[in-house]
C-alpha atoms as a PDB file:
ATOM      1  CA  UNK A   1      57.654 100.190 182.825  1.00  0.00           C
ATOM      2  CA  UNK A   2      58.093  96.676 181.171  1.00  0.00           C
ATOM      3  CA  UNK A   3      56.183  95.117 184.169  1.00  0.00           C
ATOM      4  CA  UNK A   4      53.320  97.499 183.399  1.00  0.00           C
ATOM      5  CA  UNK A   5      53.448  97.085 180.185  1.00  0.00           C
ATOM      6  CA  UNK A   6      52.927  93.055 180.797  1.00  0.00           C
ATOM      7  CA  UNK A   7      50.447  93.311 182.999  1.00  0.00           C
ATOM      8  CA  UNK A   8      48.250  95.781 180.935  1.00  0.00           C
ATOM      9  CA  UNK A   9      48.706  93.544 178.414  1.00  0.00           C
ATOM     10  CA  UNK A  10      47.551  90.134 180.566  1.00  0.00           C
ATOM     11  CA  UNK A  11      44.462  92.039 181.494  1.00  0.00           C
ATOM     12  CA  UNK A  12      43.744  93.352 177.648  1.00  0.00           C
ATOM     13  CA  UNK A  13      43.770  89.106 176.452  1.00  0.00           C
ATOM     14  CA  UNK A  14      42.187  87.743 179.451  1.00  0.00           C
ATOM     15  CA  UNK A  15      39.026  90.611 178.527  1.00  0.00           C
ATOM     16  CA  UNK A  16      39.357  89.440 174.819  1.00  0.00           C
ATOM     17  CA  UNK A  17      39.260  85.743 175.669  1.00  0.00           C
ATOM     18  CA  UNK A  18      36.242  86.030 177.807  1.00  0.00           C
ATOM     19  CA  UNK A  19      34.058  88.325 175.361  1.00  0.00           C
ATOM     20  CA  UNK A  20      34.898  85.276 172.290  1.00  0.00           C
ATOM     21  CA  UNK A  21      33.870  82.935 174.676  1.00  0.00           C
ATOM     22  CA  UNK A  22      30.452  83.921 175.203  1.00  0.00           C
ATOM     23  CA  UNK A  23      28.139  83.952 178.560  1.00  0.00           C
ATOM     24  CA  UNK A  24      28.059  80.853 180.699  1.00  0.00           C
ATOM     25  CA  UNK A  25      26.558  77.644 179.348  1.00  0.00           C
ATOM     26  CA  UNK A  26      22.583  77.685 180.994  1.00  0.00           C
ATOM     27  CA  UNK A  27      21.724  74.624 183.207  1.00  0.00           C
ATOM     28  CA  UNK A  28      18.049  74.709 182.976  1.00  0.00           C
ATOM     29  CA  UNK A  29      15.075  75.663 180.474  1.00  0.00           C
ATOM     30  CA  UNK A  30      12.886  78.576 181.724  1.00  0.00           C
ATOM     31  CA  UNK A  31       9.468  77.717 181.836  1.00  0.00           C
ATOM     32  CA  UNK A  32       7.369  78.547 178.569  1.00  0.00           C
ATOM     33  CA  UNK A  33       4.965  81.815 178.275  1.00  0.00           C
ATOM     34  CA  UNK A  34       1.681  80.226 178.598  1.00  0.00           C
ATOM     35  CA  UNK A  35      -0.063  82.131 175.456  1.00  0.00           C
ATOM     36  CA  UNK A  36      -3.810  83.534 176.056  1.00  0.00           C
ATOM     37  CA  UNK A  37      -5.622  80.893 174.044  1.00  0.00           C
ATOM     38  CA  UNK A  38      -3.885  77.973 176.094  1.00  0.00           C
ATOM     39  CA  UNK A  39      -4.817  79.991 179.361  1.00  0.00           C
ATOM     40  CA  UNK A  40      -8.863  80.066 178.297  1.00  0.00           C
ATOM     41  CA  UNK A  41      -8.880  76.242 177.083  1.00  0.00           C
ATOM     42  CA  UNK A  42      -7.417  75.501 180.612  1.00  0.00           C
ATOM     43  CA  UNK A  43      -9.992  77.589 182.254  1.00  0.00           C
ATOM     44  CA  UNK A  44     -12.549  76.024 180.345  1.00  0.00           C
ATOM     45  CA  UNK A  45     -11.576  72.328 181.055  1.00  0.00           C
ATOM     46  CA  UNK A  46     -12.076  72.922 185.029  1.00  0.00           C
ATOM     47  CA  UNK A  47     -15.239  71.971 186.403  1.00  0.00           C
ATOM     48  CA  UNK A  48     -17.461  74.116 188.357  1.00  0.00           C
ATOM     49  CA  UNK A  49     -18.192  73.171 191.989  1.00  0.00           C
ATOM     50  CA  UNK A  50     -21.847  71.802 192.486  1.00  0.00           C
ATOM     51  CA  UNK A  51     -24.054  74.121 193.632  1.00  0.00           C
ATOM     52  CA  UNK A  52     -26.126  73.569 196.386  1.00  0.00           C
ATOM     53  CA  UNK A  53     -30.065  72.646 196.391  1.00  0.00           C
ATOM     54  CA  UNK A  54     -31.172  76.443 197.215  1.00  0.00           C
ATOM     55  CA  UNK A  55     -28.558  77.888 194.538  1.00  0.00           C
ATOM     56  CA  UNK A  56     -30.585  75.589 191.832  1.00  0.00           C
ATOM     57  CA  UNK A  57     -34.131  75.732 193.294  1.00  0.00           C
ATOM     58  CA  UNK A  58     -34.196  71.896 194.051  1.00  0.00           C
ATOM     59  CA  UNK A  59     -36.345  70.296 196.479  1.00  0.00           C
ATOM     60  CA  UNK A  60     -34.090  67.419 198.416  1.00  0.00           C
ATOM     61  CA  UNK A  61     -35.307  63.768 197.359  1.00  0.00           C
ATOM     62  CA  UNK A  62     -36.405  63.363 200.985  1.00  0.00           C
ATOM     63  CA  UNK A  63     -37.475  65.211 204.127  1.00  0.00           C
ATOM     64  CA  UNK A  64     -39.289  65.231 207.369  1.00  0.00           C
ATOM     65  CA  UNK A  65     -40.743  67.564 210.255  1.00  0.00           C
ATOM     66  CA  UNK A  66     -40.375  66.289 213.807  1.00  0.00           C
ATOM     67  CA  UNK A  67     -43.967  66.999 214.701  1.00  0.00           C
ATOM     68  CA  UNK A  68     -43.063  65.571 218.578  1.00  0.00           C
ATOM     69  CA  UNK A  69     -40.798  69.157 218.953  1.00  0.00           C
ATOM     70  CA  UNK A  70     -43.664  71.365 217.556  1.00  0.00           C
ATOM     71  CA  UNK A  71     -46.076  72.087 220.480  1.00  0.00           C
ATOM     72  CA  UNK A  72     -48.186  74.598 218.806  1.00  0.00           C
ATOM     73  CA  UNK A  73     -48.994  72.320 216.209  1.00  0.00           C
ATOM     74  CA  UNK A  74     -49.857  69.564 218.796  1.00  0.00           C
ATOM     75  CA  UNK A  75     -52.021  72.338 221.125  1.00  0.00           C
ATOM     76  CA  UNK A  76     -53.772  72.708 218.244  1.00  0.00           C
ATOM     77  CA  UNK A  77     -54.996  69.097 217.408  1.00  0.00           C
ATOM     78  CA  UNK A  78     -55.951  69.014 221.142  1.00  0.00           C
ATOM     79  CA  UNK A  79     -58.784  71.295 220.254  1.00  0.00           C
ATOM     80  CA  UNK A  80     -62.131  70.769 218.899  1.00  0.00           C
ATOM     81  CA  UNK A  81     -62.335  72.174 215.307  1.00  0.00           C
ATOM     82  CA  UNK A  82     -64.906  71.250 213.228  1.00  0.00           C
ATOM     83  CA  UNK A  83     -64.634  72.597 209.697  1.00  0.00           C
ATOM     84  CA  UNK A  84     -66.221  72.183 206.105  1.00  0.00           C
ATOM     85  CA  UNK A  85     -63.532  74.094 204.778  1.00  0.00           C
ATOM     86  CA  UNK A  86     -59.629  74.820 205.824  1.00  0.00           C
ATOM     87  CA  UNK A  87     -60.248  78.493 205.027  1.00  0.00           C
ATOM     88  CA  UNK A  88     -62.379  78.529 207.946  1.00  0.00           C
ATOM     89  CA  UNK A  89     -59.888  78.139 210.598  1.00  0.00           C
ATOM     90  CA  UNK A  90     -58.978  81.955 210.279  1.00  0.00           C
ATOM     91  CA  UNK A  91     -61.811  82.961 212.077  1.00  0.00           C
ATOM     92  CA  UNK A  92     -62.897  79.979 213.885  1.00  0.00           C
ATOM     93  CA  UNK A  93     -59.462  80.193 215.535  1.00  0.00           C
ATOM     94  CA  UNK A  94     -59.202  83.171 216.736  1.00  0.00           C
ATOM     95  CA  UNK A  95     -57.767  83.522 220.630  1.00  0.00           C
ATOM     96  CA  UNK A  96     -56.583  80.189 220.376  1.00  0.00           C
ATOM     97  CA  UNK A  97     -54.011  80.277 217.425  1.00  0.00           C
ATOM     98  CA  UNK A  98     -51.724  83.549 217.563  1.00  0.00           C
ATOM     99  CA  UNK A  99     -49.628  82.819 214.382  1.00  0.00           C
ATOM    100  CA  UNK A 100     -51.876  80.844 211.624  1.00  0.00           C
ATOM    101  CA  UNK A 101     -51.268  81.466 207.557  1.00  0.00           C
ATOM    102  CA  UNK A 102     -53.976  80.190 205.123  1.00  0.00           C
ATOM    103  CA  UNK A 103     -51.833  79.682 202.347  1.00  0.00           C
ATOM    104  CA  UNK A 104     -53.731  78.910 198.701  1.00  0.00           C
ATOM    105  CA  UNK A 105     -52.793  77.847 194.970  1.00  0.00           C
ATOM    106  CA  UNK A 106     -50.480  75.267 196.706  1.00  0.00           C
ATOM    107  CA  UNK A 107     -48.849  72.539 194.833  1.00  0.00           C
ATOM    108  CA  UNK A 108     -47.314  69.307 196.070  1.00  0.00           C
ATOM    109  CA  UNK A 109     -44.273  70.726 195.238  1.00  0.00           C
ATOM    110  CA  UNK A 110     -45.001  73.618 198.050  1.00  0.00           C
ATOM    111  CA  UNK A 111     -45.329  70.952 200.384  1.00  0.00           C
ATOM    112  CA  UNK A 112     -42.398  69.588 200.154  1.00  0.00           C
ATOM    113  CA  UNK A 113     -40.881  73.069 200.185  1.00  0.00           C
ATOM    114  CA  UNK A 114     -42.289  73.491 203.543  1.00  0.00           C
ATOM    115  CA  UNK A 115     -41.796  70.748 205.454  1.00  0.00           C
ATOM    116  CA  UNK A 116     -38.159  70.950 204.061  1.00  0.00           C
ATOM    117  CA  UNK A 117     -38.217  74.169 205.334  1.00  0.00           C
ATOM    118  CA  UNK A 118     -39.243  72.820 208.842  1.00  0.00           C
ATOM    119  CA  UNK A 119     -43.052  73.445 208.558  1.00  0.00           C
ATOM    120  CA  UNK A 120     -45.143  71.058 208.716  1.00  0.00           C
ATOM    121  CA  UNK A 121     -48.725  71.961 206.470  1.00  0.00           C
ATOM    122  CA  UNK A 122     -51.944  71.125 208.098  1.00  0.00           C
ATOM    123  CA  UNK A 123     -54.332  69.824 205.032  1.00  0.00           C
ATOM    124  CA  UNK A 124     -58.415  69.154 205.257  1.00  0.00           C
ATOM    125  CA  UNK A 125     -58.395  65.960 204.138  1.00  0.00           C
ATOM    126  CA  UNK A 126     -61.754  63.940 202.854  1.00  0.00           C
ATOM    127  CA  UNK A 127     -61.830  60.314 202.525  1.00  0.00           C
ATOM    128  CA  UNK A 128     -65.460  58.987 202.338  1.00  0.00           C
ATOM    129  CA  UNK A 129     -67.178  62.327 201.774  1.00  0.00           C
ATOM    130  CA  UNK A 130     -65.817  63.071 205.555  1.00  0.00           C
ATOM    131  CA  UNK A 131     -63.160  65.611 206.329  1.00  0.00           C
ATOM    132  CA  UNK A 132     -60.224  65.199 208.418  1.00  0.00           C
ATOM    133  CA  UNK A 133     -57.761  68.103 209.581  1.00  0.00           C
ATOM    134  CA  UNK A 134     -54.196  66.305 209.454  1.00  0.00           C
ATOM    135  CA  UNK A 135     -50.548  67.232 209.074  1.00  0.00           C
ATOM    136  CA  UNK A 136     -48.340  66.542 206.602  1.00  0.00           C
ATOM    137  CA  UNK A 137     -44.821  65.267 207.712  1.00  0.00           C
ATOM    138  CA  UNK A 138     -42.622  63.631 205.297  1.00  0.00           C
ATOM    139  CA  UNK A 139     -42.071  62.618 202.003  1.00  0.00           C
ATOM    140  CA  UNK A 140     -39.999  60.253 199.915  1.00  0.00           C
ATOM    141  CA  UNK A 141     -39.314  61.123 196.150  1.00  0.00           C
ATOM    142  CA  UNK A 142     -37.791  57.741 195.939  1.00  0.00           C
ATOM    143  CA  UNK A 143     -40.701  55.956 197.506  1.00  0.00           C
ATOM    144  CA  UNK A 144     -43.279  58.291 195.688  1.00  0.00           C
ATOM    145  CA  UNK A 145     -44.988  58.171 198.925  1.00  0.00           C
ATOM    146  CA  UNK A 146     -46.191  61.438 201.988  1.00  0.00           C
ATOM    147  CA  UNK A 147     -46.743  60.912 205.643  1.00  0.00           C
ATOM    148  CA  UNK A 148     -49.119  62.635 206.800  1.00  0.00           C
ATOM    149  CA  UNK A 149     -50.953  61.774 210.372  1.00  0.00           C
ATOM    150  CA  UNK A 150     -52.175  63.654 213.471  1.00  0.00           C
ATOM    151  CA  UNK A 151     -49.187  64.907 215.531  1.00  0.00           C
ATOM    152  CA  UNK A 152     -50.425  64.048 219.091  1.00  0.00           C
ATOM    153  CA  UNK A 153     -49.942  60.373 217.783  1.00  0.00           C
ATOM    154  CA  UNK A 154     -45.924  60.872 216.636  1.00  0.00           C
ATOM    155  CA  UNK A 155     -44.006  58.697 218.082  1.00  0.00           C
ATOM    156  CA  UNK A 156     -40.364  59.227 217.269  1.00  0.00           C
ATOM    157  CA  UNK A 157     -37.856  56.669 216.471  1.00  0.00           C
ATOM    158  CA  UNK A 158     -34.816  57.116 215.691  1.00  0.00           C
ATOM    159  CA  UNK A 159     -34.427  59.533 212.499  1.00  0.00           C
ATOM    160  CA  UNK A 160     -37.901  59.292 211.678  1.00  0.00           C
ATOM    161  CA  UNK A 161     -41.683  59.995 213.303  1.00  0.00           C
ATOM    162  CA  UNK A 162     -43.965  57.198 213.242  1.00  0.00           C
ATOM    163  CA  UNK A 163     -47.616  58.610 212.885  1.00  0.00           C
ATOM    164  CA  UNK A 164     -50.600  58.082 210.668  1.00  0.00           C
ATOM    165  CA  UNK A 165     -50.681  56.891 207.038  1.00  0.00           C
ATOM    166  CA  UNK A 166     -47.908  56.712 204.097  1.00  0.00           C
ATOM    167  CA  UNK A 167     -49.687  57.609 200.849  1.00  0.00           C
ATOM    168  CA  UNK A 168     -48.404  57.710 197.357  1.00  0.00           C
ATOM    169  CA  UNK A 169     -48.215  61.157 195.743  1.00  0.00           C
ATOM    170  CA  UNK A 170     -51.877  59.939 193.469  1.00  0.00           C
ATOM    171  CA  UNK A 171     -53.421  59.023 196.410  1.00  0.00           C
ATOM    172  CA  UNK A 172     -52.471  62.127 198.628  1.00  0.00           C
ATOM    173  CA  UNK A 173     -53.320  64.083 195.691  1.00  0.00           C
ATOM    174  CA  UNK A 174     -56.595  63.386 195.634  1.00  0.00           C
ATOM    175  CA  UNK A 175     -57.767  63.348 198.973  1.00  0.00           C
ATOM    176  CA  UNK A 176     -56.014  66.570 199.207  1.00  0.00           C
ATOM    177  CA  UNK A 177     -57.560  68.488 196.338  1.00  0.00           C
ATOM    178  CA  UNK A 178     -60.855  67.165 196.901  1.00  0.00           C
ATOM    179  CA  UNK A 179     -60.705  68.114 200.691  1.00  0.00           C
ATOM    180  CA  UNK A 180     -58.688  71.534 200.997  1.00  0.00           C
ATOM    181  CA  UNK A 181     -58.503  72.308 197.003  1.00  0.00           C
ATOM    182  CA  UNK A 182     -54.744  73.212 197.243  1.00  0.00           C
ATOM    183  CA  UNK A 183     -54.539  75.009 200.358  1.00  0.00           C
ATOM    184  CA  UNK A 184     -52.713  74.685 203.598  1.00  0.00           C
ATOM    185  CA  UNK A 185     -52.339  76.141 207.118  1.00  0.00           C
ATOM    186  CA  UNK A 186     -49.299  76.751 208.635  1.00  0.00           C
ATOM    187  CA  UNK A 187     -49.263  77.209 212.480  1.00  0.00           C
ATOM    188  CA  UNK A 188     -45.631  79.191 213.591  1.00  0.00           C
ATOM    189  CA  UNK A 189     -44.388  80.696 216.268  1.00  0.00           C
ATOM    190  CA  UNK A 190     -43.322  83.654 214.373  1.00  0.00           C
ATOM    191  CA  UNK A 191     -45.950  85.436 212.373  1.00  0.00           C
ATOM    192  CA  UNK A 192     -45.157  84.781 208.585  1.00  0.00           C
ATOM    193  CA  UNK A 193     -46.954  86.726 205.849  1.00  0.00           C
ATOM    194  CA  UNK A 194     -46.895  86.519 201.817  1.00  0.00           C
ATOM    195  CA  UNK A 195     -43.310  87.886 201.738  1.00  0.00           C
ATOM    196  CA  UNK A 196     -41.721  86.052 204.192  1.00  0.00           C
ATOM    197  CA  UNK A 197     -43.429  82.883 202.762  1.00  0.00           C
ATOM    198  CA  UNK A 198     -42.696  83.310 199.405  1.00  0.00           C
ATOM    199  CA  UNK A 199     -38.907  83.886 200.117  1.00  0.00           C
ATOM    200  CA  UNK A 200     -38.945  80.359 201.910  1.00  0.00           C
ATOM    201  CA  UNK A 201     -40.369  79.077 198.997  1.00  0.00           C
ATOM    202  CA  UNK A 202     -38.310  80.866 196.664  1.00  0.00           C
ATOM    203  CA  UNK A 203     -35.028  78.845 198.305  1.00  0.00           C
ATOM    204  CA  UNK A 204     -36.488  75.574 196.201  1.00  0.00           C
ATOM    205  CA  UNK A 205     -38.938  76.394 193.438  1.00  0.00           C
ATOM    206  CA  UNK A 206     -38.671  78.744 190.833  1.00  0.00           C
ATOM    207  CA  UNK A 207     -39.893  82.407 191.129  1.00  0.00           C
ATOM    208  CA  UNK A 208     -42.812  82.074 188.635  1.00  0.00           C
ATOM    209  CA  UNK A 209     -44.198  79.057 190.598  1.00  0.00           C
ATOM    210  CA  UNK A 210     -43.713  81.278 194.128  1.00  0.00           C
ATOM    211  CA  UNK A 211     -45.933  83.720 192.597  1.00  0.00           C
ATOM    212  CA  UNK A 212     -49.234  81.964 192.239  1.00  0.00           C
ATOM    213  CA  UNK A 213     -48.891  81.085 195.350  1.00  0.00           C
ATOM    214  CA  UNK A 214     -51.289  83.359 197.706  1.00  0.00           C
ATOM    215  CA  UNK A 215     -51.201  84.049 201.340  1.00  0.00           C
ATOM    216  CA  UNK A 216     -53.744  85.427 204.094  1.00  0.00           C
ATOM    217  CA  UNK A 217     -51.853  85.498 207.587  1.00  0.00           C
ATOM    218  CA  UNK A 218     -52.801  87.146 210.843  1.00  0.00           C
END
């Protein structure tokens, strides 16, 4: 019973000196509670991706249609068409064009919307009281300058088609306003009409801009 006693006893000091001693010294600091207002500044302080040029309605500085891969638009210029005015080529076309838009209220901001969209714009253009059916190609924002030239003369090389005449924005302004007063003709191969145009166009210029635009397409 004296043995029992003693060890009952061991066991009742070695609990006592354990409980005075308190838990186990820690070896490391758990990480802070980040608090709601330090988790918003944080958000706030990282940047936003860049959207893209569609997402903001931006035209690209720069673009260009390979007029040597479009062979409606070349089977066209091999014709004879002798217009006063572009609206004209609706009817005078007719059996010979399948897919033509007259497209009206243009800007040169348009333009550039659809050759970046891979169309290239036919424009009446008049230079010495004479008009002159030609295609728009290209254009340079940094340059301030538009291609524009007659397709069956492209020559390409390299990245870019050789053809016709550079102008600067003033100059093709005015030859084009005088000649086809803001309109253009777009030849497809898949028959576009005011919707399908005006989504294109929404892709790069704002919606209120899209809207003035007006389309006859057969």
């Amino acid at each position: 019973m004296h043995t029992h006693f003693c060890h009952t006893a061991f066991i009742l000091a070695l609990c006592i000196l354990l409980v005075s001693c308190g838990p186990p010294p820690q070896t490391g600091k758990l990480p802070p509670i980040p608090s709601a207002n330090r988790s918003q500044s944080a958000a706030a302080s990282t940047p936003t991706k860049t959207r893209t040029a569609s997402a903001t309605g931006a035209l690209p500085a720069s673009a260009a249609v390979d007029v040597t891969k479009k062979p409606l638009l070349k089977a066209f210029f091999r014709g004879q068409h002798d217009v006063n005015r572009l609206e004209d080529l609706y009817g005078t076309t007719r059996g010979q064009v399948q897919n033509l838009s007259i497209v009206s209220n243009c800007s040169l901001d348009v333009l550039k919307a659809f050759i970046t969209t891979d169309w290239a714009p036919i424009i009446l253009s008049r230079r010495s009281g004479k008009g002159h059916l030609t295609t728009v190609m290209g254009y340079d924002d940094a340059d301030q300058q538009i291609q524009v030239g007659n397709p069956l003369g492209a020559q390409r090389r390299g990245l870019q088609t050789r053809a016709g005449r550079t102008l600067t924005y003033s100059e093709f302004e005015k030859e084009w306003t005088t000649g086809s007063r803001r309109a253009c003709v777009l030849i497809t191969p898949k028959k576009l009409n005011e919707v399908s145009i005006h989504a294109a166009l929404e892709k790069y210029l704002p919606k209120e801009q899209v809207a003035r635009v007006q389309v006859r397409s057969r």
